[in-house]
C-alpha atoms as a PDB file:
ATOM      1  CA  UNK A   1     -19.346  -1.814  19.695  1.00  0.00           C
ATOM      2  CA  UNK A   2     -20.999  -5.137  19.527  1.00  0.00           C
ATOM      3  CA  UNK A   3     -20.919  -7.278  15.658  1.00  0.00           C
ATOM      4  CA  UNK A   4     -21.424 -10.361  14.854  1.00  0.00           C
ATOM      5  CA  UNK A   5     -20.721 -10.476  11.308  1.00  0.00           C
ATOM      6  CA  UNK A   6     -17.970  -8.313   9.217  1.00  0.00           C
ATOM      7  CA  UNK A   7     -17.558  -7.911   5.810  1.00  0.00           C
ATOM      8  CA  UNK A   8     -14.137  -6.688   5.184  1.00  0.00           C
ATOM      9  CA  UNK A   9     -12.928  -6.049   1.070  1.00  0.00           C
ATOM     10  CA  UNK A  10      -9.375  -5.664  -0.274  1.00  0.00           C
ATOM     11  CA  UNK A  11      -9.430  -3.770  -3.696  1.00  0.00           C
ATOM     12  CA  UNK A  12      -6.688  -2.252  -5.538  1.00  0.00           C
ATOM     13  CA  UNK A  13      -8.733   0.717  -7.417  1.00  0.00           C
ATOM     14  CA  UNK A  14      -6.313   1.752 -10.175  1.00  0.00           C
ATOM     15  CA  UNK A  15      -6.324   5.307  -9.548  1.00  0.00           C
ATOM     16  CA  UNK A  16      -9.470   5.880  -9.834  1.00  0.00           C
ATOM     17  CA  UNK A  17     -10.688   9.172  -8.763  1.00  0.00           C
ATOM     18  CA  UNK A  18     -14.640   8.474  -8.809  1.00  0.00           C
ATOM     19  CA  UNK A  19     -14.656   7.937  -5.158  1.00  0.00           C
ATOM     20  CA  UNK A  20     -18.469   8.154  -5.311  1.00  0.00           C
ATOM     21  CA  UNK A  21     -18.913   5.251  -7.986  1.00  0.00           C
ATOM     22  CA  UNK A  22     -16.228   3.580  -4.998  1.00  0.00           C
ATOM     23  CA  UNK A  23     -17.996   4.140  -2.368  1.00  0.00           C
ATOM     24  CA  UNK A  24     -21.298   2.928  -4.430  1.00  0.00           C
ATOM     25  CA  UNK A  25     -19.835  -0.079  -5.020  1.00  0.00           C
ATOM     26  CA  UNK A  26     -18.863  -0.608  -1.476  1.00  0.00           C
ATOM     27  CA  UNK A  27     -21.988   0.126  -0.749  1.00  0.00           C
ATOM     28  CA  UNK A  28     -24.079  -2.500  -2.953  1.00  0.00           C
ATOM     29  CA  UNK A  29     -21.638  -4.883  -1.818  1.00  0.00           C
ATOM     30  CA  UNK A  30     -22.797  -4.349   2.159  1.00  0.00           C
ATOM     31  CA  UNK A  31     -18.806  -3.856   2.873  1.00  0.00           C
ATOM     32  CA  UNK A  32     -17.996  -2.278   6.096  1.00  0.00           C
ATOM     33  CA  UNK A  33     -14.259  -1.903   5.749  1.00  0.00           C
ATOM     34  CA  UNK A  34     -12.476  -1.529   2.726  1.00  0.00           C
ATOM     35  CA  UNK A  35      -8.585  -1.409   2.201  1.00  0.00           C
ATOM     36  CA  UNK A  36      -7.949   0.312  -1.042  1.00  0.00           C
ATOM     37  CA  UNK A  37      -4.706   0.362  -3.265  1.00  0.00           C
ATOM     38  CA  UNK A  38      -3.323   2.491  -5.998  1.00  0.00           C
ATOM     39  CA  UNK A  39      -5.418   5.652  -4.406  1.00  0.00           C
ATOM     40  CA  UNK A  40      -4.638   8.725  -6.445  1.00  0.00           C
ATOM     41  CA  UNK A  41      -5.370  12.029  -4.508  1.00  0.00           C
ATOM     42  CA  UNK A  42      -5.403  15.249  -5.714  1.00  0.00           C
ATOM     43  CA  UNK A  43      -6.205  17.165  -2.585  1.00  0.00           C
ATOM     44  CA  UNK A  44      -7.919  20.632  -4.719  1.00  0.00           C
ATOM     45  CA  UNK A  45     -10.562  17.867  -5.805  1.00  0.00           C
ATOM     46  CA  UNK A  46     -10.380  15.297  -3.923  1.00  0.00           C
ATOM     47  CA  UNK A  47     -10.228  16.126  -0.163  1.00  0.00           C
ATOM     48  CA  UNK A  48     -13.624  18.044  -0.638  1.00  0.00           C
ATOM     49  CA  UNK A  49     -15.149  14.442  -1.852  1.00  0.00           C
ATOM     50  CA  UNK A  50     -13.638  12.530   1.239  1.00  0.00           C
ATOM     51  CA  UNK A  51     -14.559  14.660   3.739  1.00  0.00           C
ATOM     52  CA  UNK A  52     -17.591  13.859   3.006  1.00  0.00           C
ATOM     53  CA  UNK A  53     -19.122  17.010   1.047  1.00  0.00           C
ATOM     54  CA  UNK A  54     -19.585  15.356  -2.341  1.00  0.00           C
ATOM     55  CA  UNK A  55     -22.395  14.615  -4.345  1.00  0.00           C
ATOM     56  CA  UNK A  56     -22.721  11.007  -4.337  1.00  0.00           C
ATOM     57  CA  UNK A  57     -22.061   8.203  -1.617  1.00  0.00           C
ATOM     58  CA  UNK A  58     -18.376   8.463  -0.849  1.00  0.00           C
ATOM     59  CA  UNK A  59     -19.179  10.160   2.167  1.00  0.00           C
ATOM     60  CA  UNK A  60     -21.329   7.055   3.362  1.00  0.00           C
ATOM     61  CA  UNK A  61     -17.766   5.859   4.312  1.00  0.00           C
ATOM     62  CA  UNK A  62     -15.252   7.566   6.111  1.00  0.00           C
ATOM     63  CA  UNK A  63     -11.995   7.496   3.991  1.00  0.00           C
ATOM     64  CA  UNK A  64      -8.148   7.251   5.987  1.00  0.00           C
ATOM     65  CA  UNK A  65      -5.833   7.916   3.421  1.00  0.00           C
ATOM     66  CA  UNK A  66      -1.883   6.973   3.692  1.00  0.00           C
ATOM     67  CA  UNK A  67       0.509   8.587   0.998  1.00  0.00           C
ATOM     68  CA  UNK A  68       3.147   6.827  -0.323  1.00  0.00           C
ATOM     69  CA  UNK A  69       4.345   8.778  -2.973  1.00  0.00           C
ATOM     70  CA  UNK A  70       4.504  12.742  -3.653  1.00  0.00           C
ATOM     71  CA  UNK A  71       3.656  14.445  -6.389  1.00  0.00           C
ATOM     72  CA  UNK A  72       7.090  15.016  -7.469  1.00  0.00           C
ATOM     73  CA  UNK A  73       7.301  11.435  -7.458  1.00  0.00           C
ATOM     74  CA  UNK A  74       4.087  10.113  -9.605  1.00  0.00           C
ATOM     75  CA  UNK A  75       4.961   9.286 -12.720  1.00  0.00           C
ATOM     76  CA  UNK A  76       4.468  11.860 -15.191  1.00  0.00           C
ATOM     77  CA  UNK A  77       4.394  14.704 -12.779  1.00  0.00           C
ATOM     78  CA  UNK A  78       0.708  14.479 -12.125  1.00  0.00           C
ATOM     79  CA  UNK A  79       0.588  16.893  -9.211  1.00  0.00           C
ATOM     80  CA  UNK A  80      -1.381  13.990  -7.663  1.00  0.00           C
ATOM     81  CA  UNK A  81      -0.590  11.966  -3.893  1.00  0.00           C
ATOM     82  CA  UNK A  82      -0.589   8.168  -4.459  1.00  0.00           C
ATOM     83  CA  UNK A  83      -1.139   5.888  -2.126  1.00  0.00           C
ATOM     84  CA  UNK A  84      -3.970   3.965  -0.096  1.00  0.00           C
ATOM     85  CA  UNK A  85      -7.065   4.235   1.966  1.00  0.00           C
ATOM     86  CA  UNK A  86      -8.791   2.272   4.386  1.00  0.00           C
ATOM     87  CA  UNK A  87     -12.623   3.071   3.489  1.00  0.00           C
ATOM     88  CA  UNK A  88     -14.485   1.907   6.889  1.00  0.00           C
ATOM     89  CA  UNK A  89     -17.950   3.331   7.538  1.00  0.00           C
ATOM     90  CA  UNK A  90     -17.168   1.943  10.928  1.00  0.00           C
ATOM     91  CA  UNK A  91     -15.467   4.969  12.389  1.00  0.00           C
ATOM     92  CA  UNK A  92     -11.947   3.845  13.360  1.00  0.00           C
ATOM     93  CA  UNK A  93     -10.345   4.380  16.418  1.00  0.00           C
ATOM     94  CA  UNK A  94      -6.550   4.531  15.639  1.00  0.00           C
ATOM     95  CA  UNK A  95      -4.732   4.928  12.769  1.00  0.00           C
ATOM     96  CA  UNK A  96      -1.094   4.629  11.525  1.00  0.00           C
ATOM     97  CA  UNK A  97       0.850   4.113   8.326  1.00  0.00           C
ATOM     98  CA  UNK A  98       4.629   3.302   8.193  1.00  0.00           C
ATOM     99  CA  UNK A  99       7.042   3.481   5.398  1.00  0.00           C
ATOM    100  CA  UNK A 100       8.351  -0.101   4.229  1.00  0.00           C
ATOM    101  CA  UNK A 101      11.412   1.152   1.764  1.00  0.00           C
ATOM    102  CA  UNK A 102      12.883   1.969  -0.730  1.00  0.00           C
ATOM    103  CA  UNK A 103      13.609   5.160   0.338  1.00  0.00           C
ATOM    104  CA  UNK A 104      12.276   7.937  -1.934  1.00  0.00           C
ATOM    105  CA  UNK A 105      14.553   9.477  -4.160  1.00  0.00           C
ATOM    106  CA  UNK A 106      12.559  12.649  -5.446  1.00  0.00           C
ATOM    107  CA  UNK A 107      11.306  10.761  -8.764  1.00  0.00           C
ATOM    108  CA  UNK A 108      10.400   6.823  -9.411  1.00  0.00           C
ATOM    109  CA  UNK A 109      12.328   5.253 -12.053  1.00  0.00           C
ATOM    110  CA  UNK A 110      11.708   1.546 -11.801  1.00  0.00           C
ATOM    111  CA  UNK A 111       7.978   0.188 -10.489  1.00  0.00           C
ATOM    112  CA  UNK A 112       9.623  -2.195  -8.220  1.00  0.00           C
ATOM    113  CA  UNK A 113      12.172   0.460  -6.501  1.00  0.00           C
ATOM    114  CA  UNK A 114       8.699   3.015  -5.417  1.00  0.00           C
ATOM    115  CA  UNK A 115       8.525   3.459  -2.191  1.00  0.00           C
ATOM    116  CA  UNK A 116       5.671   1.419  -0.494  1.00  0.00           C
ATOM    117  CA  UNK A 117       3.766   2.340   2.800  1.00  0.00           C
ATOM    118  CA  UNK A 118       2.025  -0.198   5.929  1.00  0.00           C
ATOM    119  CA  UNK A 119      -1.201   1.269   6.533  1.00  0.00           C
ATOM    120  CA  UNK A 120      -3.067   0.115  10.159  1.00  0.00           C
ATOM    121  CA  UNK A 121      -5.605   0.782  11.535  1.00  0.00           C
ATOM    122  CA  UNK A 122      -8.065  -0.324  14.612  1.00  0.00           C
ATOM    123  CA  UNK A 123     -11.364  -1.021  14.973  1.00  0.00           C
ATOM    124  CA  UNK A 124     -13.187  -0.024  18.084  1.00  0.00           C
ATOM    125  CA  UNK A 125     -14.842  -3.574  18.546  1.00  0.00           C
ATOM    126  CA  UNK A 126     -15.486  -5.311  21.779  1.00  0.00           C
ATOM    127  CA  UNK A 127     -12.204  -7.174  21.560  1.00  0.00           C
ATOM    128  CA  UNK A 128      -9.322  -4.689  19.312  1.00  0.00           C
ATOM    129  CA  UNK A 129      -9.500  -6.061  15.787  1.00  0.00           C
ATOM    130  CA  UNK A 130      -6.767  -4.313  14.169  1.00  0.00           C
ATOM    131  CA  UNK A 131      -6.605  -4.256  10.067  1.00  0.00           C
ATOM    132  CA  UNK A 132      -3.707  -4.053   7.939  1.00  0.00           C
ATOM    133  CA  UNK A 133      -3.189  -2.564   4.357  1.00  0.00           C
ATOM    134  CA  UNK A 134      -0.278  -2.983   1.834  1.00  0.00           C
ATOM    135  CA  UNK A 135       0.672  -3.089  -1.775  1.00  0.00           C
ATOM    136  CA  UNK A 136       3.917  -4.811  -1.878  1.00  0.00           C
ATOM    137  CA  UNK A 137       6.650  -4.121  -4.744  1.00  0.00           C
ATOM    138  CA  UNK A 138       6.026  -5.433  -8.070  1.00  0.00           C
ATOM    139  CA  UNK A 139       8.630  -7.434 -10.670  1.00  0.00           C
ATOM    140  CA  UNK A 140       8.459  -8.206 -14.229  1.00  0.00           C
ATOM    141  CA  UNK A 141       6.585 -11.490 -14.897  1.00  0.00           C
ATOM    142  CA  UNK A 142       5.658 -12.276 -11.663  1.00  0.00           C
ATOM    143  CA  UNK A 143       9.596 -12.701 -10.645  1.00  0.00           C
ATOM    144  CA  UNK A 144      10.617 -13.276  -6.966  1.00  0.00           C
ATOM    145  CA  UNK A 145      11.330  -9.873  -5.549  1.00  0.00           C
ATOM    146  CA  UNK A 146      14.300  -8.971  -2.639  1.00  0.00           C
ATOM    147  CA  UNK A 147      12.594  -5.821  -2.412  1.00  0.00           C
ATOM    148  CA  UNK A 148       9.117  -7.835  -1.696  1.00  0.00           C
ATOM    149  CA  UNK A 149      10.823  -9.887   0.697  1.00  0.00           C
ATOM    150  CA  UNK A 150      12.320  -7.137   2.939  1.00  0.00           C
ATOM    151  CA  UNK A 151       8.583  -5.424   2.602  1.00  0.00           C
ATOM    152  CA  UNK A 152       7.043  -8.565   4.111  1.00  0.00           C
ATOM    153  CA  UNK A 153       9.619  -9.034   6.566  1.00  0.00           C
ATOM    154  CA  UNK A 154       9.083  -4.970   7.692  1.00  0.00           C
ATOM    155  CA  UNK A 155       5.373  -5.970   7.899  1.00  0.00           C
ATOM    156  CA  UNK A 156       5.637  -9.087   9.837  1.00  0.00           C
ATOM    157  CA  UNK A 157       7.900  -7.353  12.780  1.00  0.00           C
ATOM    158  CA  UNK A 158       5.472  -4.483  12.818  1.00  0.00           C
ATOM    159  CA  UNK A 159       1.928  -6.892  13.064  1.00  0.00           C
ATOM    160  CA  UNK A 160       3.270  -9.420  15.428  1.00  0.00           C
ATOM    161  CA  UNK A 161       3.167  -7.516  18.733  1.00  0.00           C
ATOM    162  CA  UNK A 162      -0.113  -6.276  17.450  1.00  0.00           C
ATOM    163  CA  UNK A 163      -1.732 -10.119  17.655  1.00  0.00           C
ATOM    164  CA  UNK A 164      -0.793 -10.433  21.175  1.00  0.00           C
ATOM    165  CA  UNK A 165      -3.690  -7.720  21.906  1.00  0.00           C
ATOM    166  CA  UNK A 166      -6.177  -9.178  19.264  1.00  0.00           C
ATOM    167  CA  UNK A 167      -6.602 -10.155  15.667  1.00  0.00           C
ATOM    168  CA  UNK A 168      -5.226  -8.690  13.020  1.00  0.00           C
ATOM    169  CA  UNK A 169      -6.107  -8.944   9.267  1.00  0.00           C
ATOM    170  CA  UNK A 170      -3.800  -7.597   6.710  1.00  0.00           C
ATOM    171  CA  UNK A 171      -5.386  -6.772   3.179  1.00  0.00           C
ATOM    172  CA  UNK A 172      -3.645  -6.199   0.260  1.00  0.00           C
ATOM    173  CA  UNK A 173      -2.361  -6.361  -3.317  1.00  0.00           C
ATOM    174  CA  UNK A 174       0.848  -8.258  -2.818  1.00  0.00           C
ATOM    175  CA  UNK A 175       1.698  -8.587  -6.469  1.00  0.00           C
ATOM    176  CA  UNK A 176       2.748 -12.686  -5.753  1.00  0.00           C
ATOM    177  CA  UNK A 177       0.303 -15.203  -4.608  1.00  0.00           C
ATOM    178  CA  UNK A 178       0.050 -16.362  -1.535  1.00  0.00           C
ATOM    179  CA  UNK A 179       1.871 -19.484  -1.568  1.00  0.00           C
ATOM    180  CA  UNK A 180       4.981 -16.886  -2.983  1.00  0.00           C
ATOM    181  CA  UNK A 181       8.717 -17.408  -0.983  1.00  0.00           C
ATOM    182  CA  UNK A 182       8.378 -14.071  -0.939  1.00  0.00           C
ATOM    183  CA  UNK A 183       5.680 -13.657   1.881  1.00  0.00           C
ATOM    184  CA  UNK A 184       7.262 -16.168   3.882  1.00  0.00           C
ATOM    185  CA  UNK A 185       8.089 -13.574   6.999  1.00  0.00           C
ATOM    186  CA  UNK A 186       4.352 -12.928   6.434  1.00  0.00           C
ATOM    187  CA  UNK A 187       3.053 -16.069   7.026  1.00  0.00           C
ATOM    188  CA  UNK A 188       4.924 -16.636  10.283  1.00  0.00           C
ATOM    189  CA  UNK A 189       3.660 -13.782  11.824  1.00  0.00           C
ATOM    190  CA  UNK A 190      -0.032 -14.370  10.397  1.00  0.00           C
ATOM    191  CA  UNK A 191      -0.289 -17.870   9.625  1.00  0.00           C
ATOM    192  CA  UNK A 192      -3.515 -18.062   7.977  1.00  0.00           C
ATOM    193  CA  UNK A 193      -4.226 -17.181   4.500  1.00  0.00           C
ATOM    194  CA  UNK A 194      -7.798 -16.436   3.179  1.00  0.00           C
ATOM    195  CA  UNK A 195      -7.895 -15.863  -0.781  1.00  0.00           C
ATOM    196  CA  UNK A 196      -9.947 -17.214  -3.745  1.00  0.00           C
ATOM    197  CA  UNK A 197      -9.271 -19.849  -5.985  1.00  0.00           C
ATOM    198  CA  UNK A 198      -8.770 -17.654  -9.158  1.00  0.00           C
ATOM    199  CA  UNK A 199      -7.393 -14.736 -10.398  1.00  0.00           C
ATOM    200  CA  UNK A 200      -8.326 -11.717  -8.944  1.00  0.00           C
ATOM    201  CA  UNK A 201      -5.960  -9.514 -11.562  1.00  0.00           C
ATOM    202  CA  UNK A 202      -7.809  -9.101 -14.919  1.00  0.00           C
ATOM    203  CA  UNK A 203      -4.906  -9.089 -17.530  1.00  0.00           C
ATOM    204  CA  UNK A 204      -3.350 -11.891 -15.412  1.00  0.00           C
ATOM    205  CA  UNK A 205      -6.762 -14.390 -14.672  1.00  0.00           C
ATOM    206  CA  UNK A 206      -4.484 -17.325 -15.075  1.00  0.00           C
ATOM    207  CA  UNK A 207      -2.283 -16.865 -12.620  1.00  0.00           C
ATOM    208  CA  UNK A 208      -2.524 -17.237  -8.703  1.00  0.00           C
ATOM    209  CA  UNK A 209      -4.803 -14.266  -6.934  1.00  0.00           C
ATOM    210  CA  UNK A 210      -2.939 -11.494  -5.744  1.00  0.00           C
ATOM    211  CA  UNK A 211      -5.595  -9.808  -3.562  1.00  0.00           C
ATOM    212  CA  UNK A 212      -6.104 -11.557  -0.571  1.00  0.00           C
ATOM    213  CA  UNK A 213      -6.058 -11.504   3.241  1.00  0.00           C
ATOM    214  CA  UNK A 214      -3.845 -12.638   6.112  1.00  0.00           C
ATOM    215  CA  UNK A 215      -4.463 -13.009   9.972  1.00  0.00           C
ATOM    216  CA  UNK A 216      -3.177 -13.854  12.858  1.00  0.00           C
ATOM    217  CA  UNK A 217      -5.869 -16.223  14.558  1.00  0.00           C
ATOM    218  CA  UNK A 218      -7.709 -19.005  12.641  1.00  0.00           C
ATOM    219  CA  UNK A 219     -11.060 -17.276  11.398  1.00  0.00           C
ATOM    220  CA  UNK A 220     -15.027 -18.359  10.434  1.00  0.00           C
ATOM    221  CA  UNK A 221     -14.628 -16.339   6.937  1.00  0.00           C
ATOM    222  CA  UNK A 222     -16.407 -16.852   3.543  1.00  0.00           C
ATOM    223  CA  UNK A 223     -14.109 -15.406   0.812  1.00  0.00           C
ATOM    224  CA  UNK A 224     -16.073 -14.120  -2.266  1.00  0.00           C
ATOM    225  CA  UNK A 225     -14.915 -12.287  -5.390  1.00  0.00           C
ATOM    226  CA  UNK A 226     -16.218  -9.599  -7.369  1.00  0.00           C
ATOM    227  CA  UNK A 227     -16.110  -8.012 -10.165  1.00  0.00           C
ATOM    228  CA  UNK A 228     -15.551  -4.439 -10.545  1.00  0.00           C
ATOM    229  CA  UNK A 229     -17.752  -3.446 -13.421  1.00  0.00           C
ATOM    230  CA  UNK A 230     -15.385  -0.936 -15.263  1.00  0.00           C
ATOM    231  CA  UNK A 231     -14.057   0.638 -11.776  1.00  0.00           C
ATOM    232  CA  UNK A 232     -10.529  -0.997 -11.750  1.00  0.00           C
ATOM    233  CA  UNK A 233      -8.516  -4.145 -13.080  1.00  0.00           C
ATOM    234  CA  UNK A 234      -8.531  -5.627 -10.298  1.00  0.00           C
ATOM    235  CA  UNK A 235     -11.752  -7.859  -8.507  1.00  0.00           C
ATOM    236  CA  UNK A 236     -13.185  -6.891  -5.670  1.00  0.00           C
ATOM    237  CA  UNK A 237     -12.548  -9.566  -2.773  1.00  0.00           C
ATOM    238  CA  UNK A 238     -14.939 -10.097   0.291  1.00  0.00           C
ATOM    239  CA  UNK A 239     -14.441 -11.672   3.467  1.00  0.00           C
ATOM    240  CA  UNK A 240     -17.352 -12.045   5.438  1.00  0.00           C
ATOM    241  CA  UNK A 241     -15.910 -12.861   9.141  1.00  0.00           C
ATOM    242  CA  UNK A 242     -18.359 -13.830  12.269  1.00  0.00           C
ATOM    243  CA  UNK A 243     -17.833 -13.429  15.515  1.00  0.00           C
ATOM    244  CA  UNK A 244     -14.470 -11.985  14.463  1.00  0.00           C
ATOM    245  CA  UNK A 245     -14.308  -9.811  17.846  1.00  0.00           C
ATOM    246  CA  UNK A 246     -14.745 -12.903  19.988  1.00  0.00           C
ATOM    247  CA  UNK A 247     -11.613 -14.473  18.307  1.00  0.00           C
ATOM    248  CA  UNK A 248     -13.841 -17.570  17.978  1.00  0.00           C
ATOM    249  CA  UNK A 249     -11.877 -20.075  15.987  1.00  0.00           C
ATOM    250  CA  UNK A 250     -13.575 -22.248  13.168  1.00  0.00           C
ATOM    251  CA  UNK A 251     -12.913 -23.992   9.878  1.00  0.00           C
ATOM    252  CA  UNK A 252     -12.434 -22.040   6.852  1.00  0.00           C
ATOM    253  CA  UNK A 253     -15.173 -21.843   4.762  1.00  0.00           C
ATOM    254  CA  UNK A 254     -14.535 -22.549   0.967  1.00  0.00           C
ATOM    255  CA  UNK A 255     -14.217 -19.798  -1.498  1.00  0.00           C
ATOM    256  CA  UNK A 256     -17.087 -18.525  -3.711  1.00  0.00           C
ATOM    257  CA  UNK A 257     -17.549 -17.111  -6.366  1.00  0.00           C
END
């Protein structure tokens, strides 16, 4: 498959279960792959939806979804699998997810001991672009995390053989910004960092953005930010990449709004 241009989106969707009003929203936004966070499944509902046999638009996309948690282990007993998705309506040709720690232990007790997952996933370009999805461990008050750290460094010795046979680009909510100790492993193994210039959490707009991307080759990308309109707390961030497949190398292009 030939492309020119990309438009790749990292959004953490709060649980939200309206994959059609997702999908719609992917949709008016011309994204072609989409690495979602905080997906909550419930597969008696939703599986029907992401298969593509629902009402609305969700199955303009087709939906990979990784589970990081159980249903014994979402809080309050939901009955629901939590986890994330890579929405592409590119079909993709190989898919993986990997467990990053801590280990399960039947029930979460503390948000920054839940176990947290590596999704990748490849797209069948005419040079392997391979795309990464994560949602690293969270601390009070934006607090430097060991448990984040041994994430990234999981992450980083996973991706790196992966570059030597074309670029990747990891998406994600890492819960720290992106000049964070914390991602340090990270950066070493993809050394460029594309994010916006403002918040990209809505309770914390302040603060650093925390939804951003990563890759492993210097990239021609315009970063642009979103907002979700009700959907989720978190924005909705772009990357528009050219001549990603080509591994064509180019200055940055400033962030937009």
């Amino acid at each position: 498959m030939s492309r020119k241009t990309l438009r790749i989106a990292t959004w953490n969707i709060a649980s939200n279960r309206n994959y059609d009003a997702v999908a719609a929203k992917l949709a008016e936004l011309d994204v072609d792959v989409c690495a979602l966070q905080e997906v909550a499944v419930d597969p008696a509902v939703g599986l029907p939806v992401l298969f593509g046999h629902g009402q609305g638009s969700a199955s303009g996309y087709c939906w990979y979804f990784a589970p990081a948690l159980m249903p014994a282990e979402v809080y309050h007993g939901t009955g629901q699998y939590f986890g994330l998705s890579i929405a592409s309506r590119i079909p993709l040709s190989r898919t993986a997810m990997f467990q990053l720690g801590p280990p399960g232990t039947g029930s979460v007790v503390h948000v920054e001991n839940e176990p947290r997952i590596l999704q990748v996933a490849a797209l069948p370009l005419e040079r392997p672009v391979f795309i990464g999805n994560t949602h690293l461990a969270t601390a009070g008050d934006w607090e430097l995390s060991a448990m984040r750290r041994s994430q990234a460094g999981k992450i980083a010795g996973m991706l790196r053989p992966l570059a030597k046979q074309g670029p990747v680009i990891l998406c994600g909510d890492f819960n720290a910004g992106p000049s964070s100790s914390d991602l340090v492993a990270i950066k070493e193994a993809l050394p460029y960092f594309h994010s916006s210039d403002r918040g990209t959490f809505a309770e914390e707009y302040g603060r650093p953005p925390i939804d951003f991307f990563c890759s492993s080759i210097a990239l021609d990308v315009r970063i642009s930010v979103f907002p979700s309109d009700g959907l989720s707390d978190h924005s909705i961030v772009v990357a528009t990449l050219h001549d990603v497949a080509s591994g064509a190398s180019a200055a940055l292009r400033p962030a937009q709004p």
